[in-house]
Structures are given as C-alpha cells and as structure tokens.
N, C-alpha and C. Protein backbone atom coordinates (compact mmCIF):
# COMPACT_ATOMS: atom_id res chain seq x y z
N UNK A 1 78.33 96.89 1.33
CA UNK A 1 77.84 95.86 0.41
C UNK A 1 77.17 94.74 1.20
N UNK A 2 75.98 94.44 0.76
CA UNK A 2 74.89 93.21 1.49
C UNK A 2 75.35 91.85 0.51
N UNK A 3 75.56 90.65 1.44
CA UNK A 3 75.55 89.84 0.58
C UNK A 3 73.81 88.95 0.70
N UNK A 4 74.04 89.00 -1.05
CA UNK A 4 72.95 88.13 -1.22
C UNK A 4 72.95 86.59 -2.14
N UNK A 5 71.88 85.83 -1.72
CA UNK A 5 71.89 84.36 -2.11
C UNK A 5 72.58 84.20 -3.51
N UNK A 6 71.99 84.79 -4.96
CA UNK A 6 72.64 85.49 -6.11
C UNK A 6 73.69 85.55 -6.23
N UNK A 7 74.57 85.80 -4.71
CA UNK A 7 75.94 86.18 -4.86
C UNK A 7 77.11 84.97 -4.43
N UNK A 8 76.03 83.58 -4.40
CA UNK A 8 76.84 82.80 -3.42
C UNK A 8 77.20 81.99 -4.73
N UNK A 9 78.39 81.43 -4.20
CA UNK A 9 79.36 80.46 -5.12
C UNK A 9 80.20 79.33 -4.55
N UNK A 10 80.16 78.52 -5.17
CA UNK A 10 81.07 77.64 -4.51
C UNK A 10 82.77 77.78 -4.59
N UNK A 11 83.13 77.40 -4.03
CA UNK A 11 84.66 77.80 -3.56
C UNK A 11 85.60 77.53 -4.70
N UNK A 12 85.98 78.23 -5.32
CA UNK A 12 86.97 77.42 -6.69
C UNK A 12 87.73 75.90 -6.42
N UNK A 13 87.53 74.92 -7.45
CA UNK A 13 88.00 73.76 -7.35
C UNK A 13 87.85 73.04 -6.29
N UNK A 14 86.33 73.49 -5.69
CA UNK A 14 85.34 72.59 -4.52
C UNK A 14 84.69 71.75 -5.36
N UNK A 15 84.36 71.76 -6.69
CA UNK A 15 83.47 71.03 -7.56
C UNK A 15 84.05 70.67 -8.87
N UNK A 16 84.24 69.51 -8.94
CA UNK A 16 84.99 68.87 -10.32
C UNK A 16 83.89 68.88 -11.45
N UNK A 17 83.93 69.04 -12.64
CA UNK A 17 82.88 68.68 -13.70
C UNK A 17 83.18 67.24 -13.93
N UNK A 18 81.46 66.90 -14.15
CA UNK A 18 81.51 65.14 -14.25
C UNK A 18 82.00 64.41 -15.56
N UNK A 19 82.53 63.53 -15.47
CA UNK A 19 83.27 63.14 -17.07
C UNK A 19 82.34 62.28 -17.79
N UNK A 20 82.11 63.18 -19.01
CA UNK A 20 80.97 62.82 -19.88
C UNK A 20 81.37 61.87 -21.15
N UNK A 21 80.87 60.72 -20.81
CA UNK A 21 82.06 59.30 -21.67
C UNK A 21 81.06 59.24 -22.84
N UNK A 22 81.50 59.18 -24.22
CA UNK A 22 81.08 58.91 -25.41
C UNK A 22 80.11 59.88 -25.81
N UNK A 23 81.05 60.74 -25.88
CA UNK A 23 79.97 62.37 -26.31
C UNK A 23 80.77 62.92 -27.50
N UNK A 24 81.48 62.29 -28.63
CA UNK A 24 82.05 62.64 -29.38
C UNK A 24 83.93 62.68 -29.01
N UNK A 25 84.92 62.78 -30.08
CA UNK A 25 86.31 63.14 -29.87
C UNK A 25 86.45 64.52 -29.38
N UNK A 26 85.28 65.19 -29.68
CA UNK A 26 85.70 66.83 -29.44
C UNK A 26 85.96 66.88 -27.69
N UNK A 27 85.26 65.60 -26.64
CA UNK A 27 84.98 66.09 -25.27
C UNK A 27 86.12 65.47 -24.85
N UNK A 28 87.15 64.73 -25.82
CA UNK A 28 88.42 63.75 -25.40
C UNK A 28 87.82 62.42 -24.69
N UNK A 29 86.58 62.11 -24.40
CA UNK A 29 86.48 60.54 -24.02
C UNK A 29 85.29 60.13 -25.12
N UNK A 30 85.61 60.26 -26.22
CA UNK A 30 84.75 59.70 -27.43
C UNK A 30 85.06 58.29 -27.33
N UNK A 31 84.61 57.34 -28.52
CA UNK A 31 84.73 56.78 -29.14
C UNK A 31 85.04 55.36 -28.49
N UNK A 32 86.24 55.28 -27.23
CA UNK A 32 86.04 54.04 -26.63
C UNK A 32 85.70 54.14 -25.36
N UNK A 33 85.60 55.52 -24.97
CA UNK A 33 84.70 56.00 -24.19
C UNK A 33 85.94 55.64 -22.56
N UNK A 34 87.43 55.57 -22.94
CA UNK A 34 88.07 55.66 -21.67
C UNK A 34 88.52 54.33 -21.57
N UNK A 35 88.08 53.15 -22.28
CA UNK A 35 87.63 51.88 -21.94
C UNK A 35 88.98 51.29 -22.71
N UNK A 36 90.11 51.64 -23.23
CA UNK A 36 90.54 51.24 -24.39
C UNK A 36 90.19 50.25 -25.79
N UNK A 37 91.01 49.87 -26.14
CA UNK A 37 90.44 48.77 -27.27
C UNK A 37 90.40 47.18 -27.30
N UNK A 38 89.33 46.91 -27.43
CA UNK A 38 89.09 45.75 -26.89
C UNK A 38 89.20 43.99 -25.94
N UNK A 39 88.75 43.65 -25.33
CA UNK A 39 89.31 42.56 -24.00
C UNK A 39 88.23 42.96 -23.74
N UNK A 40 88.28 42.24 -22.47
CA UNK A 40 87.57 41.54 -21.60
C UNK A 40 86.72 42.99 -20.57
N UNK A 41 87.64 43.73 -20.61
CA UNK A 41 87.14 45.06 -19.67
C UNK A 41 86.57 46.31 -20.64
N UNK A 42 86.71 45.94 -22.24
CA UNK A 42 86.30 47.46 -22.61
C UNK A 42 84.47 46.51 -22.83
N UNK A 43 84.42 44.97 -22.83
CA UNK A 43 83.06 44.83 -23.85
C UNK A 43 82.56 44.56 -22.18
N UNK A 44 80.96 45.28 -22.10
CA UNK A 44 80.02 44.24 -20.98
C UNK A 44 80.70 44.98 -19.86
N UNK A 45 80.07 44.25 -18.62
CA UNK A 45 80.16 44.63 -17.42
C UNK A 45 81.61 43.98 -16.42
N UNK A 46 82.22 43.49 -16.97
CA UNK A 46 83.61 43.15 -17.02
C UNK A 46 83.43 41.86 -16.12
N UNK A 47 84.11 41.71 -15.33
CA UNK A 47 84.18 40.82 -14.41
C UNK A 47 83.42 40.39 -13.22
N UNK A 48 82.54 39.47 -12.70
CA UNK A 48 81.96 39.26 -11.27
C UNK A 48 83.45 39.17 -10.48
N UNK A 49 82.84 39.74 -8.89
CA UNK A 49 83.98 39.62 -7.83
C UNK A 49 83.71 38.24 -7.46
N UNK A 50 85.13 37.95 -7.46
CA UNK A 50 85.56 36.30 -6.86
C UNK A 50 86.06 35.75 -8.40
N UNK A 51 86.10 36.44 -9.60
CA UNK A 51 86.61 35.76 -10.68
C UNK A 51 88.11 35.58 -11.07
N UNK A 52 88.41 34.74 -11.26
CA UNK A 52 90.34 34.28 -11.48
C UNK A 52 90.65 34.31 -12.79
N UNK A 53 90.05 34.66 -13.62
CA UNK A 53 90.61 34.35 -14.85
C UNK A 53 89.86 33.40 -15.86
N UNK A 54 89.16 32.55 -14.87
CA UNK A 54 88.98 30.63 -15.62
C UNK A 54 89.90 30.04 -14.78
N UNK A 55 90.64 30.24 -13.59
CA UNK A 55 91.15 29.35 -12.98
C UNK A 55 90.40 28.95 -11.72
N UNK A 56 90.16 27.87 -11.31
CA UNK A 56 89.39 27.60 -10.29
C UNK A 56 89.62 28.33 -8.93
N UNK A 57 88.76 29.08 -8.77
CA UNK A 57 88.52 29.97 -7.25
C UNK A 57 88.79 29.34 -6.35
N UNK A 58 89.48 30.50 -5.47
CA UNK A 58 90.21 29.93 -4.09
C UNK A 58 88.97 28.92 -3.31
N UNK A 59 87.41 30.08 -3.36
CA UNK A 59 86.49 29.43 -2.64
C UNK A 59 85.98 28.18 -3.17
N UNK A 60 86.37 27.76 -4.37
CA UNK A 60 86.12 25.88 -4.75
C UNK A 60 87.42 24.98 -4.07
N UNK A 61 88.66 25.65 -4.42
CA UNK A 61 89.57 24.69 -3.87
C UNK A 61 89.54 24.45 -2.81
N UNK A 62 89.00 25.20 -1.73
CA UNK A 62 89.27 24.38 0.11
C UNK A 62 87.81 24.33 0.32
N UNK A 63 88.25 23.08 0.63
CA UNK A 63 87.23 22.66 1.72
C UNK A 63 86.16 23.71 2.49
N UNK A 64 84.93 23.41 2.62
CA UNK A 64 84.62 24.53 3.10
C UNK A 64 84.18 24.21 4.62
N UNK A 65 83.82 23.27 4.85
CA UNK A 65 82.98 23.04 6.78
C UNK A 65 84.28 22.21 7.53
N UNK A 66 85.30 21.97 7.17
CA UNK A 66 86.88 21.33 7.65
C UNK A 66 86.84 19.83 7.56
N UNK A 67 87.13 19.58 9.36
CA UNK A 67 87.19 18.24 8.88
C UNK A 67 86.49 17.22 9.62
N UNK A 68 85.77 16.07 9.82
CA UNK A 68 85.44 15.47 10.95
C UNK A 68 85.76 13.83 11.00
N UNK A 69 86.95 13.73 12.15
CA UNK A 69 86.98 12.39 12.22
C UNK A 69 85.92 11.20 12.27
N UNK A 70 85.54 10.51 11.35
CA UNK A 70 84.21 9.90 11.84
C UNK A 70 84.78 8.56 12.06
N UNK A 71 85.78 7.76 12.73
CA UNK A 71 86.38 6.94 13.53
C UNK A 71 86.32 7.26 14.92
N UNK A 72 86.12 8.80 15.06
CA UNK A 72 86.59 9.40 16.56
C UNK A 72 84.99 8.57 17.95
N UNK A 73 85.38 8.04 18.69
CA UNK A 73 84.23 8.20 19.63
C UNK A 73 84.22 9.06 20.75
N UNK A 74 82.57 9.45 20.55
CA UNK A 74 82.23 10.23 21.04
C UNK A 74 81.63 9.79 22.60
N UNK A 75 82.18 10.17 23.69
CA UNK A 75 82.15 9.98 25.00
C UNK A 75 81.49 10.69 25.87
N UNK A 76 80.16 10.53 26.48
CA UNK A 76 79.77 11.13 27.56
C UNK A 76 80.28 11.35 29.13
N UNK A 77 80.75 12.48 29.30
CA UNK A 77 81.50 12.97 30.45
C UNK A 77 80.67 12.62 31.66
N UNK A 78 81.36 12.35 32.63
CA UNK A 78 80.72 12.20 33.83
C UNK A 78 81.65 12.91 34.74
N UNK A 79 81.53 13.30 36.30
CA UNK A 79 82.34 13.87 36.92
C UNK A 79 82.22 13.23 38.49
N UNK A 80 83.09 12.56 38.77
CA UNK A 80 82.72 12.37 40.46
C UNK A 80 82.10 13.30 41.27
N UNK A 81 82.66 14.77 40.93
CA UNK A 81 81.60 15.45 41.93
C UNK A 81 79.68 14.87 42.11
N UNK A 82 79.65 14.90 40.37
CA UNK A 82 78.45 13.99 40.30
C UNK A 82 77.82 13.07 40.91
N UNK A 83 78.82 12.00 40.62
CA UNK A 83 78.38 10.43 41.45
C UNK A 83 78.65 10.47 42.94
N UNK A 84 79.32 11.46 43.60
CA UNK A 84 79.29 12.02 44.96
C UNK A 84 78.39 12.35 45.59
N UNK A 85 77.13 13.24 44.30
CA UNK A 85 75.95 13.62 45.09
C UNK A 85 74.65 13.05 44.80
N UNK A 86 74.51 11.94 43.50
CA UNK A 86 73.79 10.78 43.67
C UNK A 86 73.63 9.45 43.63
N UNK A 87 74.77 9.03 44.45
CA UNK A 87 74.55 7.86 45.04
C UNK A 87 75.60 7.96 46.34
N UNK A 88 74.67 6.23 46.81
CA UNK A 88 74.82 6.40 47.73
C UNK A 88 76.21 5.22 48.38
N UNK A 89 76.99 5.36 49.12
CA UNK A 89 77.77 4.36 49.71
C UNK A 89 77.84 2.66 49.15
N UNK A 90 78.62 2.08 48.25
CA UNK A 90 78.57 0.74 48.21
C UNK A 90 77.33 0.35 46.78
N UNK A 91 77.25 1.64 45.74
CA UNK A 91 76.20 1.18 44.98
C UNK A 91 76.99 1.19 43.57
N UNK A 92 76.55 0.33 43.24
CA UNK A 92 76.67 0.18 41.35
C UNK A 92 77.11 1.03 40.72
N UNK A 93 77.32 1.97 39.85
CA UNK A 93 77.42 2.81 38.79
C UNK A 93 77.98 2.37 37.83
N UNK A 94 76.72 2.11 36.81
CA UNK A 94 77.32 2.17 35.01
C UNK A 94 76.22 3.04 34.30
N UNK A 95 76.50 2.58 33.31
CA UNK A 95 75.42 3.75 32.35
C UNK A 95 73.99 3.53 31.92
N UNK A 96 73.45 2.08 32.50
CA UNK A 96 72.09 2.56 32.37
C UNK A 96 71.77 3.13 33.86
N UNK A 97 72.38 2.55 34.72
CA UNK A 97 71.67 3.60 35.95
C UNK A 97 71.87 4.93 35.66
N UNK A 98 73.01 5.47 35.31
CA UNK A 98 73.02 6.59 34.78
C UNK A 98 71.91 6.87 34.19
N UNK A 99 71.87 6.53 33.29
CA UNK A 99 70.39 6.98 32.07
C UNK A 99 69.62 7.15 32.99
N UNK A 100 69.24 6.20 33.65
CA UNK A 100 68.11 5.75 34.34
C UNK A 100 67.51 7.18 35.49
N UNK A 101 68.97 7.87 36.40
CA UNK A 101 68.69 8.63 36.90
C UNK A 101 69.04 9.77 36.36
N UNK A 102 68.81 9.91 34.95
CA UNK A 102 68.97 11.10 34.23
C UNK A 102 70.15 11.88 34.26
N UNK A 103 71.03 11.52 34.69
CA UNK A 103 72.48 11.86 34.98
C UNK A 103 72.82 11.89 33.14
N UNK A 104 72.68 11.52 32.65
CA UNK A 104 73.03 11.60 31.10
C UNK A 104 71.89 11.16 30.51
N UNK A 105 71.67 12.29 28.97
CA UNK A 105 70.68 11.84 28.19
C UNK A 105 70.88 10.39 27.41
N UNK A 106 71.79 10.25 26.77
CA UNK A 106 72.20 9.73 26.02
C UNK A 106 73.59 8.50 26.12
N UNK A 107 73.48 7.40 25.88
CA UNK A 107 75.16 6.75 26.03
C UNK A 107 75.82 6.91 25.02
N UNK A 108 76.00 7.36 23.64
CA UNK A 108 76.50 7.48 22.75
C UNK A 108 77.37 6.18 22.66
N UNK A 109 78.82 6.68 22.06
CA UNK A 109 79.72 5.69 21.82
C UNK A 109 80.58 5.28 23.35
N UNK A 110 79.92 5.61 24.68
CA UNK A 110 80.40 5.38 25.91
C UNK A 110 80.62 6.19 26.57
N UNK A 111 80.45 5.50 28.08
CA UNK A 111 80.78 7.00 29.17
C UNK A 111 81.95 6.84 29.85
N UNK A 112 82.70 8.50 29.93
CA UNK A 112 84.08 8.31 30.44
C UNK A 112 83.74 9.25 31.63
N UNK A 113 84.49 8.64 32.89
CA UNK A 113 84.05 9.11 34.07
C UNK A 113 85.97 10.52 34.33
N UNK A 114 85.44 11.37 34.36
CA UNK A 114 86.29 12.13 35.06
C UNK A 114 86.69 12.73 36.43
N UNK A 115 88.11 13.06 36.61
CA UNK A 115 88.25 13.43 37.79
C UNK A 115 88.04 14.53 39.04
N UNK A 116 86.85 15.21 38.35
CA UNK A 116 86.95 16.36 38.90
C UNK A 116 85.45 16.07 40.04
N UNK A 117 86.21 16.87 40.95
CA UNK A 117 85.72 16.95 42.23
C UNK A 117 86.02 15.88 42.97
N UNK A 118 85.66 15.57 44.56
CA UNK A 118 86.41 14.99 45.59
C UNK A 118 85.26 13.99 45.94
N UNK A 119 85.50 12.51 45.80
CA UNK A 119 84.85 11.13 46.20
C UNK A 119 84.95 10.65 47.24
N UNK A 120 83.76 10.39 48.61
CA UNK A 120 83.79 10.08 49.56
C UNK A 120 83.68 8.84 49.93
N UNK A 121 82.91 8.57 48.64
CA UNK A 121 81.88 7.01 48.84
C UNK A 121 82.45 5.83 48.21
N UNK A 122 82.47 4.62 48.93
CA UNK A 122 83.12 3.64 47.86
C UNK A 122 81.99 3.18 46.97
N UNK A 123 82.21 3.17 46.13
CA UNK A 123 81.36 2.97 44.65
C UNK A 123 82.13 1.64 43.81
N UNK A 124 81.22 1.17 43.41
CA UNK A 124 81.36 0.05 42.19
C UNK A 124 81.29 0.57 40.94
N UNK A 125 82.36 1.49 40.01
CA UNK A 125 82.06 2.56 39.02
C UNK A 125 82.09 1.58 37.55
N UNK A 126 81.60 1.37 37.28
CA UNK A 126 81.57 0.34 35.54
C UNK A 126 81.30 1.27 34.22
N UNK A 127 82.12 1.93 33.79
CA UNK A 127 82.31 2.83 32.47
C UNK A 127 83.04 2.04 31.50
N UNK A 128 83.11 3.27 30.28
CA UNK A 128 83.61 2.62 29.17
C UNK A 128 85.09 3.29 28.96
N UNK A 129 85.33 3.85 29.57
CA UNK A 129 86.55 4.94 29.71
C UNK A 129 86.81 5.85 31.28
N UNK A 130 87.95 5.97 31.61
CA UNK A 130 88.73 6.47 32.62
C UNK A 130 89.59 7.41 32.58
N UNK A 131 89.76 8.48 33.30
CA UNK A 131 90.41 9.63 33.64
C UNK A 131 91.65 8.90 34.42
N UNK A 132 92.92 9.52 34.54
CA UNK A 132 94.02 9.06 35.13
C UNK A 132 93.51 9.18 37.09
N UNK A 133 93.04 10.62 36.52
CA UNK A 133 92.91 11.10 38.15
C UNK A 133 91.51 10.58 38.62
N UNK A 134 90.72 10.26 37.72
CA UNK A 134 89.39 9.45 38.23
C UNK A 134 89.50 7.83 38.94
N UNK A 135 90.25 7.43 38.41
CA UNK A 135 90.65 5.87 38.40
C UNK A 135 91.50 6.42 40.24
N UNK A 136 92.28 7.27 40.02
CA UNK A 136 92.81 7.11 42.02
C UNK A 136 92.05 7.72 42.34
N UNK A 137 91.35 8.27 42.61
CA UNK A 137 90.58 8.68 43.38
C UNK A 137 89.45 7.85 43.96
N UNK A 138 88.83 7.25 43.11
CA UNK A 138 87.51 6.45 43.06
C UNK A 138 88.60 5.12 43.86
N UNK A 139 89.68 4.64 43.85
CA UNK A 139 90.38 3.82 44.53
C UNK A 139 90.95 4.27 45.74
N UNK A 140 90.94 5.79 45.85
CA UNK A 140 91.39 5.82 47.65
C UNK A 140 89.92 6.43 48.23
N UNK A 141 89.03 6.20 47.69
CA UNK A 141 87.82 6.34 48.68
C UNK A 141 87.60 5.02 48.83
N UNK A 142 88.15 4.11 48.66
CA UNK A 142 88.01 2.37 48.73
C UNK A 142 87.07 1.71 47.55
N UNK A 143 87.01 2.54 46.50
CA UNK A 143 85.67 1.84 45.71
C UNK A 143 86.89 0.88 44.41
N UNK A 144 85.85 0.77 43.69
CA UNK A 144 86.46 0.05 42.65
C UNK A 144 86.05 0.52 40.65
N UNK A 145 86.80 0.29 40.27
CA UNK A 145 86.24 0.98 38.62
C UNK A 145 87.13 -0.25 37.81
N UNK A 146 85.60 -0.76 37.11
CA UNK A 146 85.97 -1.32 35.65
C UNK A 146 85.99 -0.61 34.56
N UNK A 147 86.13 -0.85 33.62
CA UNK A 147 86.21 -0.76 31.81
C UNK A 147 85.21 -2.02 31.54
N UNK A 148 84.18 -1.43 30.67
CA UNK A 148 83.28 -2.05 30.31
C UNK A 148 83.78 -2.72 28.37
C-alpha cells in the first residue's frame, strides 16, 4: 500500500472544532451566546485594563515622579586632588576663581570642598561647605579653610 496526500489526516483530537457563539439553541451557545445574563461583562466590550470598578486606580493614587526636597541645597563638589593640581603654593581658593579657571561650571547653592586625594600645598581654601577629612588635611599641609 502507497501512501498518498488524499490519505493524510490529522491525528485524532490534534484539532478542536471552533465554538460557534450565537448560532441558535440547537449549537448549545445560542442566545446569550456563553456571556450569561446581563452586567457589565455580557453588554459591550467589558472592561479597559487598569479598571477598579469606579474606584480610583492604583495608578492615580501614588504619586508618580516621587519626591523632591526643594529646601535641599544643592552643592558643587570639589576634590583636593583637584586644587593640588591647579594651584599653586600660598594661593586663594574660592569659587569665583574656581569659575574663573573652569574648575566648575556653575556655583549653584555653594561649593563643598572634599577630601579625596592627598594636599601638598598650603592653600587659603574659602568654600561654602567642608568635608570632615577635607578640613584636616588642607590644615596639615599648613593651609587654612573658611566657610563662606
């Protein structure tokens, strides 16, 4: 026996028949068509996703971008390694020289000098804010730091 195309079939209960809604009582899904009797889900396209009921959605009740202190000031960082490698022995530093030598774009609400990296030079440091470890350091290279 040759098999031929004619002879091909699909595998029993490989293929479900599709359920044919509101084709009369005779097909068993007449009349409400599966949908039961009436609410909210048998009339229309039922519900959009994200809907509660009529109770206000999670996505109205919170907050959506968080939170922002707007008391907080905002401080431009500085780093001794910095003021280590432009300037020189016995000079000034506050924040328009800063500006001035492009060391910071901007002064915002003040510049706070931090401790990182190692200070050789005694410096005259005049900021608006201080690091614990900036303040000794900038004092055992012999310099000095105000608060502006």
């Amino acid at each position: 026996m040759t098999l031929r195309i004619e002879d091909l079939r699909p595998t029993p209960g490989s293929r479900k028949r599709e359920k044919r809604l509101g084709r009369g009582s005779g097909s068993g899904h007449g009349k409400t068509s599966t949908r039961g009797h009436k609410g909210q889900k048998a009339h229309g396209q039922g519900v959009r996703p994200g809907f509660e009921g009529g109770q206000t959605p999670i996505n109205r009740r919170f907050p959506k971008k968080g939170f922002k202190n707007f008391n907080a000031r905002e401080y431009v960082v500085v780093n001794l390694k910095t003021l280590e490698e432009k300037f020189e022995s016995g000079e000034t530093v506050n924040p328009q020289i800063l500006k001035e030598k492009k060391i910071i774009k901007q002064i915002k609400d003040g510049v706070k000098i931090l401790g990182e990296g190692e200070l050789t030079k005694a410096l005259k440091v005049q900021a608006h804010a201080f690091s614990a470890r900036a303040k000794e350091k900038i004092e055992q290279a012999g310099g000095t730091f105000e608060v502006i």
